[in-house]
Protein backbone atom coordinates (compact mmCIF):
# COMPACT_ATOMS: atom_id res chain seq x y z
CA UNK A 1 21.23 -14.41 -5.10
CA UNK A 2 19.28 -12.74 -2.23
CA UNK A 3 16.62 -14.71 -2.69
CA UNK A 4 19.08 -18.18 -1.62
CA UNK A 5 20.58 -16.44 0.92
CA UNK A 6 17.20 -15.70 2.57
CA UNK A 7 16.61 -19.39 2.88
CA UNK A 8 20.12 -20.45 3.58
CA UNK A 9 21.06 -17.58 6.32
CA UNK A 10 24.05 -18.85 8.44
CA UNK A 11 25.54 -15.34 9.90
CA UNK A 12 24.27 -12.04 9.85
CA UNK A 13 25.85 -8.92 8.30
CA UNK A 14 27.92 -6.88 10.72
CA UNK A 15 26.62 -3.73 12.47
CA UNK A 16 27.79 -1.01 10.37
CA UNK A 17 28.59 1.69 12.29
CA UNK A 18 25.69 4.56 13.36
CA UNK A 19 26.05 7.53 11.39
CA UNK A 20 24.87 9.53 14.03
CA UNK A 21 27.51 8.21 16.62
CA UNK A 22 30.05 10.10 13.53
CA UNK A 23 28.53 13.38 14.15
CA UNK A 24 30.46 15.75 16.36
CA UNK A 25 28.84 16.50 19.50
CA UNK A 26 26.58 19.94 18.08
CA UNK A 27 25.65 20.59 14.22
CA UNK A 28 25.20 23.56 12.40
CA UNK A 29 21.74 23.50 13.02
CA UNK A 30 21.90 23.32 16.26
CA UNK A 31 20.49 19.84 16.98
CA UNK A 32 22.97 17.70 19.10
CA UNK A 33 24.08 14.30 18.59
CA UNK A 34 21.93 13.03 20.91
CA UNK A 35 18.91 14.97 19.48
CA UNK A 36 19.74 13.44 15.86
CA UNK A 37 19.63 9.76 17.43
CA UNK A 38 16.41 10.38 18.86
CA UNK A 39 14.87 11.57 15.65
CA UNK A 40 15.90 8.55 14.26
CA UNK A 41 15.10 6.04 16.58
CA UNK A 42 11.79 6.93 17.50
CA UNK A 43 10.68 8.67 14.08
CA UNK A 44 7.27 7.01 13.85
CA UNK A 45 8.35 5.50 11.06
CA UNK A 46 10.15 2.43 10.09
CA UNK A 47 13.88 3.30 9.09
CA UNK A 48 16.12 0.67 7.67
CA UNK A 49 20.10 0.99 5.51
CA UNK A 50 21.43 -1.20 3.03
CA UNK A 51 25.39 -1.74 2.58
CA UNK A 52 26.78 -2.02 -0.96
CA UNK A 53 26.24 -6.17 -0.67
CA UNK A 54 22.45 -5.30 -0.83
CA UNK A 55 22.28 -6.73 3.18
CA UNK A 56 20.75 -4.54 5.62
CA UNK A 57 23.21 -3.18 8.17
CA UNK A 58 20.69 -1.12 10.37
CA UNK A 59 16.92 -0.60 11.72
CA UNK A 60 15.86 1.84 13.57
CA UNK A 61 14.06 1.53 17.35
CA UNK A 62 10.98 1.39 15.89
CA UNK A 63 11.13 -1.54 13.09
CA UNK A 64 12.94 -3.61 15.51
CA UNK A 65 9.57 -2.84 18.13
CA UNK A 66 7.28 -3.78 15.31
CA UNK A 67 8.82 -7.22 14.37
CA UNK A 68 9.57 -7.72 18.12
CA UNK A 69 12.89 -9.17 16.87
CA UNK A 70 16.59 -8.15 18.33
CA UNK A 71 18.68 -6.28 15.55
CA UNK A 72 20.91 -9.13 15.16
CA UNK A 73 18.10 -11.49 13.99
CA UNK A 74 17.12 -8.67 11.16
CA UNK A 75 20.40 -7.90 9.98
CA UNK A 76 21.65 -9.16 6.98
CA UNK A 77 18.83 -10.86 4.92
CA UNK A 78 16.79 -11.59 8.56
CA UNK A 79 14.39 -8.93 7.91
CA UNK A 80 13.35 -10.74 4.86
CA UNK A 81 12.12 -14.02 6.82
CA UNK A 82 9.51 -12.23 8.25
CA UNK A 83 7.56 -10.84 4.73
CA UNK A 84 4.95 -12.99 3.78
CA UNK A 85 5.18 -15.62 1.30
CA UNK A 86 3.18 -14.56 -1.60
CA UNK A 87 5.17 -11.09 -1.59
CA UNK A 88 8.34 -12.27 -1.35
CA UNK A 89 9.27 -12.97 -4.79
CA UNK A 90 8.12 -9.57 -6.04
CA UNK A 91 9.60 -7.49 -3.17
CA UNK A 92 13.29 -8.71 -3.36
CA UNK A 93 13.13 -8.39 -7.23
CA UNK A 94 12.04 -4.83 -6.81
CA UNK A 95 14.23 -4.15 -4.45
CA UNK A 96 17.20 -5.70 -6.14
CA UNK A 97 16.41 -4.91 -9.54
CA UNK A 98 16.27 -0.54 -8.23
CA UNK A 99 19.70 -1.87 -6.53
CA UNK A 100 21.42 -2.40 -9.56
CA UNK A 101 19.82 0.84 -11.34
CA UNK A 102 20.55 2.95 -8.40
CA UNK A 103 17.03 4.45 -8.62
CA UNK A 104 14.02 5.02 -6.43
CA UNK A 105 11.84 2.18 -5.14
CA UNK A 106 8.47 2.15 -3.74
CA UNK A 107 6.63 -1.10 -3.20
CA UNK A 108 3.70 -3.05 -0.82
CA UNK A 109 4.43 -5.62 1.26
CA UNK A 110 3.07 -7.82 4.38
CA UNK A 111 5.50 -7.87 6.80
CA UNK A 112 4.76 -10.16 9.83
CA UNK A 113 4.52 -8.17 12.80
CA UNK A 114 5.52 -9.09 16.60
CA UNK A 115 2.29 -10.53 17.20
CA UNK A 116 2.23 -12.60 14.45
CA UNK A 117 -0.13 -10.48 12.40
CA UNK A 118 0.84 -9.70 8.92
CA UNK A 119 0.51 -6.59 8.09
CA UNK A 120 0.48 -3.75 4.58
CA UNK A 121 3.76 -1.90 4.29
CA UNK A 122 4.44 0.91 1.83
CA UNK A 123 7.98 0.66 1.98
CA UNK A 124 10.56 3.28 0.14
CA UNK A 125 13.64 3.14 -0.45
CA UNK A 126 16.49 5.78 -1.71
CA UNK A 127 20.09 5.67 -2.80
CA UNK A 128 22.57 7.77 -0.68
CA UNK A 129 26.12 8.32 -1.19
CA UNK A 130 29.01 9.53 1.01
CA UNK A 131 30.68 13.03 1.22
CA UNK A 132 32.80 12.00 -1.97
CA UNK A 133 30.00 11.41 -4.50
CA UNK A 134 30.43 7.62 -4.00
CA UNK A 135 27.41 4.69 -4.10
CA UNK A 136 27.17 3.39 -0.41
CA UNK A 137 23.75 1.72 -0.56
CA UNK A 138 20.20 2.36 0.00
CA UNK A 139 18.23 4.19 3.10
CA UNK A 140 14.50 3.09 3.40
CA UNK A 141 11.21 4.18 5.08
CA UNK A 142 8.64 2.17 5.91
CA UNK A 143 4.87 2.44 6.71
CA UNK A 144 1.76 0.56 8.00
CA UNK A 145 -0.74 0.68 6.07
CA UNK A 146 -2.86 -1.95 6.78
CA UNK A 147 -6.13 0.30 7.09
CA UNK A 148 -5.65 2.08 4.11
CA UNK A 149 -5.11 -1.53 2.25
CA UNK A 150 -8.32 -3.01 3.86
CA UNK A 151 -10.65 -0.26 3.34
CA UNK A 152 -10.02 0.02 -1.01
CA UNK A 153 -10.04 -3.95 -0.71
CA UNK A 154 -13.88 -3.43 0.60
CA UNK A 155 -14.49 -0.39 -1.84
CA UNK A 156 -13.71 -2.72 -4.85
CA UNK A 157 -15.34 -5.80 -3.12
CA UNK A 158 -19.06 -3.77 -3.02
CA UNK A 159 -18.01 -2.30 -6.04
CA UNK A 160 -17.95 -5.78 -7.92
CA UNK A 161 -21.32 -7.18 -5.83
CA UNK A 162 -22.83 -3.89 -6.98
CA UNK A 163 -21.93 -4.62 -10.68
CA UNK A 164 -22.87 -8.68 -10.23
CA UNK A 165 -26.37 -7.86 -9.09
CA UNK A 166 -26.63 -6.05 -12.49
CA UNK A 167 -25.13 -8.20 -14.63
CA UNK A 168 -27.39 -10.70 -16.41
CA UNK A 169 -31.11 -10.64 -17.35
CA UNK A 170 -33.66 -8.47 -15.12
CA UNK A 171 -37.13 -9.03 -15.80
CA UNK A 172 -38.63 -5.84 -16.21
CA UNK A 173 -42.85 -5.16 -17.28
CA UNK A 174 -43.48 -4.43 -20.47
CA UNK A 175 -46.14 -2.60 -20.00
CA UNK A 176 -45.23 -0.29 -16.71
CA UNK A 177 -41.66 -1.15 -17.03
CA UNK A 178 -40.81 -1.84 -13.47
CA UNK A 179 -38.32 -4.66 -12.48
CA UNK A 180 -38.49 -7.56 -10.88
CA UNK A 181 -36.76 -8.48 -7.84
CA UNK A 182 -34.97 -11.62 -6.52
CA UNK A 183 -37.80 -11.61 -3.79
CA UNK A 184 -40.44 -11.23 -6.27
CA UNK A 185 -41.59 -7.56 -5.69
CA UNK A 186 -41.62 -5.12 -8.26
CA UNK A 187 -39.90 -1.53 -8.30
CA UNK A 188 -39.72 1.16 -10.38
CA UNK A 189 -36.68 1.28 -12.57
CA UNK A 190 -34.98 4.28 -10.61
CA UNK A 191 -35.87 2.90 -6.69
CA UNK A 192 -34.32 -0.52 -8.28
CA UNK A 193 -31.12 0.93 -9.71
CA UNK A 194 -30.21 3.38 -6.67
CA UNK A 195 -30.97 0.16 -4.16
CA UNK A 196 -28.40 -1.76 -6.05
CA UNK A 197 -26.02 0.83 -7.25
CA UNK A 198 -24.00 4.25 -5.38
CA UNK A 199 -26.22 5.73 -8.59
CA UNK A 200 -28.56 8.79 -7.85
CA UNK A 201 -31.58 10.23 -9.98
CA UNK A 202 -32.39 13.49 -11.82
CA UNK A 203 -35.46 13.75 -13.68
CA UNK A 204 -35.41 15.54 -17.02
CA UNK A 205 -37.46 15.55 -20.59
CA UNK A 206 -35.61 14.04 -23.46
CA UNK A 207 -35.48 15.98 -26.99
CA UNK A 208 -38.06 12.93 -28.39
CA UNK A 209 -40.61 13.72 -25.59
CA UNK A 210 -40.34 17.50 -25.77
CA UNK A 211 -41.34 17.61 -29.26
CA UNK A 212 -44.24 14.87 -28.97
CA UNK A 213 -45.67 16.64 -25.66
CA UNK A 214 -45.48 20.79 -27.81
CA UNK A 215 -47.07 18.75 -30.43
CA UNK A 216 -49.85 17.30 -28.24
CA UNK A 217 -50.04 21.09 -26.66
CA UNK A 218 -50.42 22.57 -29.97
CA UNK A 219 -53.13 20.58 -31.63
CA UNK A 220 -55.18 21.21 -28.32
């Protein structure tokens, strides 16, 4: 399995060769060879291929500046050393597991970076095949997304302090119906609420009161 060989890694994959050495000189489209190359290697994206043995055969200029490793140390199963423990079991059984199927993958990852950092990727991955029609192994895309990661980790985390300071009992008058807080001042029920909560305010009658207050107005 993958999994052993990432542990047990004695020889890298070969190279396979660049597709974009294969091109003729000028496409169709009028990008060159040379233009083609560059939009791969520095695409600011991280751009890796997978042979039909599930090993990785190439990374693009920009993956290999973002692990800080030489090509040679990634190939194969190398690129795998450097995710982080706790996400390795779950990314190379999504990645093998769409393998097999042949389908679509998307998953997050930490991926240890060339200072040593780990950090989020959203990594996706594709099937392509050759001019025939014929399976010849995935093409992936990667992205850091670190940021986005940290910023809905701190979301949730005020999220869940926001709904822990109203869990429980809160003393609250009988009589004017304010609450009590940890400090021991007192606040009115909405002032309370909107300190302690994203909630907001907007004052209204009920049905109940309508009717009592036109009653009260009436027999005036």
């Amino acid at each position: 399995m993958l999994g052993d060989r990432v542990q047990n890694r004695t020889q890298s994959a070969p190279r396979g060769p660049l597709w974009f050495d294969k091109l003729p000189a000028m496409q169709p489209d009028g990008l060159s060879r040379h233009e083609y190359k560059v939009l791969v290697e520095q695409s600011p994206v991280l751009i890796w291929r997978a042979n039909l043995s599930t090993e990785c055969d190439y990374f693009n200029d920009r993956w290999l500046q973002f692990r800080g490793r030489s090509v040679d140390e990634e190939m194969g199963n190398g690129w795998a050393e450097g995710v982080h423990p706790d996400d390795l079991d779950v990314c190379l059984k999504t990645y093998l597991g769409a393998f097999s199927r042949r389908e679509v993958f998307e998953m997050y990852y930490r991926l240890r970076r060339y200072d040593g950092q780990y950090r989020w990727i959203f990594d996706r991955g594709s099937p392509y095949f050759s001019e025939d029609g014929e399976f010849s192994g995935y093409i992936g895309s990667c992205i850091d997304v670190t940021e986005r990661m940290e910023a809905q980790k701190a979301i949730d985390e005020a999220r869940e302090r926001e709904l822990a300071n109203l869990r429980g009992l809160l003393r609250i008058c009988m009589l004017c119906k304010r609450i009590c807080n940890a400090d021991g001042s007192w606040d009115q029920l909405e002032t309370y609420i909107a300190s302690h909560s994203r909630a907001d305010f907007t004052h209204g009658v009920c049905p109940d009161c309508l009717r009592e207050q036109m009653a009260q107005a009436t027999a005036l």
